[in-house]
Protein backbone atom coordinates (compact mmCIF):
# COMPACT_ATOMS: atom_id res chain seq x y z
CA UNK A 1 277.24 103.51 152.28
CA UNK A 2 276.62 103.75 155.94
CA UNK A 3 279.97 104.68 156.66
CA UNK A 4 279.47 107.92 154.09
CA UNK A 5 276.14 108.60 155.97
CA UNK A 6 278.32 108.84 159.15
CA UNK A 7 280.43 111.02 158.12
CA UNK A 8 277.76 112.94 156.43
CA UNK A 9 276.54 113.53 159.71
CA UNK A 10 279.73 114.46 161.06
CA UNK A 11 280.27 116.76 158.56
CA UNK A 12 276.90 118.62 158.97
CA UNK A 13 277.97 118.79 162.94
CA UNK A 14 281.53 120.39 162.38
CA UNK A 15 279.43 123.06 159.79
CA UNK A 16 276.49 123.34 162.61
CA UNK A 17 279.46 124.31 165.15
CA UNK A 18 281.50 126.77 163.20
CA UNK A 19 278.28 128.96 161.88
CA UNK A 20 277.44 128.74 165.33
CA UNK A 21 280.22 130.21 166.47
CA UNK A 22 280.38 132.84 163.83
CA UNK A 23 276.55 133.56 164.37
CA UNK A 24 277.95 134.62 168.10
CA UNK A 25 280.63 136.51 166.31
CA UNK A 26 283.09 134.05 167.99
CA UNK A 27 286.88 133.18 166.76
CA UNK A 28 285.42 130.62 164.15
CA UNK A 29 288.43 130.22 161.21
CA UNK A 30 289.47 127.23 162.80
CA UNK A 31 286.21 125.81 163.14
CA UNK A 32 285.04 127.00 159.31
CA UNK A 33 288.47 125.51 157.60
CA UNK A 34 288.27 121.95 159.55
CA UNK A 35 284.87 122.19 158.18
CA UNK A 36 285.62 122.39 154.91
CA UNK A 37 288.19 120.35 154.78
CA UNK A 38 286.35 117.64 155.86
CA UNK A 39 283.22 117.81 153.89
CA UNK A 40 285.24 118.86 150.61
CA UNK A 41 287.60 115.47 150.95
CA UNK A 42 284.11 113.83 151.76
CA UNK A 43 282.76 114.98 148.93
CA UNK A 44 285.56 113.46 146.56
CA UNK A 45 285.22 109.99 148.27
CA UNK A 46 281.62 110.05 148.41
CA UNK A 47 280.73 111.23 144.21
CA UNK A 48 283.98 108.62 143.75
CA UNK A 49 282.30 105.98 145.01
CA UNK A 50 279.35 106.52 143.27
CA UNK A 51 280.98 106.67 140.03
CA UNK A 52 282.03 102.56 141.48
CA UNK A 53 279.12 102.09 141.79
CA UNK A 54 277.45 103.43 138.25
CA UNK A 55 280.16 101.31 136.49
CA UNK A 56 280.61 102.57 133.11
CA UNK A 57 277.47 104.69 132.96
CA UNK A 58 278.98 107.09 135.53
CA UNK A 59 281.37 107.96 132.94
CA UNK A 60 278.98 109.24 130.57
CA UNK A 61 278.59 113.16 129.99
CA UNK A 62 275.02 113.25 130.31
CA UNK A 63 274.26 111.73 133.86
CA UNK A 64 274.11 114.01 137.11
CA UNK A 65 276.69 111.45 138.92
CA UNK A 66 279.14 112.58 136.17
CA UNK A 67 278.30 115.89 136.31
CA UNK A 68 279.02 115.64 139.97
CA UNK A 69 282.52 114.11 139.51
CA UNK A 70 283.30 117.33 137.45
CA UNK A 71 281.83 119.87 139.65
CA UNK A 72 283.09 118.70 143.10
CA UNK A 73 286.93 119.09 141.64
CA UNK A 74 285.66 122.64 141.44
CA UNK A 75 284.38 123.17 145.31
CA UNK A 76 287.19 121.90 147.12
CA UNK A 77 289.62 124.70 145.30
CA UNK A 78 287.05 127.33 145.62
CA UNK A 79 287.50 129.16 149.21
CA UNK A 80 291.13 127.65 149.61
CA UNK A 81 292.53 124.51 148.68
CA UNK A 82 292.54 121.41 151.08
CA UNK A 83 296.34 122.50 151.71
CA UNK A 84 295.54 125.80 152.43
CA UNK A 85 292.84 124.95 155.00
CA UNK A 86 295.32 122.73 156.36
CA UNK A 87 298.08 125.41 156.71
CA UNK A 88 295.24 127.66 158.26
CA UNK A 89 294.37 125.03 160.78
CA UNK A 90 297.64 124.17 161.98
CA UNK A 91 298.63 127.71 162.58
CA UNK A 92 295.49 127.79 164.88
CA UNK A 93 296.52 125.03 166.94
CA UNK A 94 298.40 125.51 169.46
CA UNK A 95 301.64 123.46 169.42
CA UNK A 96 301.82 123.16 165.86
């Protein structure tokens, strides 16, 4: 758990930064893809994890955790895939 509160944090940072940026009307794709592609994978290990930890109850229809599994499929296609934010990133970088 306290490694999923880290990067919790971490994600919340890398958002912080890239609204930032666009709040200053700043070049912010970059920043707003990494962003997403971090907290959406996040997202997958963290509701994952808590399905482990439910056991067999997290499999049932009626409980938020597995409501959770079913949604967060759902929010890391929504605005891009995690391919696509990859693709956007590395066309950002320079050298890649």
């Amino acid at each position: 758990l306290v490694e999923h509160l880290t990067s919790i944090e971490a994600a919340r940072w890398l958002t912080y930064r890239a609204c930032d940026l666009f709040a200053r009307k700043e070049p912010a794709v970059k920043e707003i893809s990494m962003s997403k592609l971090f907290a959406g994978d996040l997202m997958q290990r963290v509701v994952y994890d808590c399905m482990q930890l439910h056991g067999g109850m997290g499999y049932v229809v009626e409980t938020p955790i597995a409501r959770a599994f079913r949604d967060v499929r759902l929010l890391t296609i929504g605005g891009g895939t995690s391919e696509i934010m990859k693709e956007i990133i590395a066309k950002l970088v320079p050298g890649f």
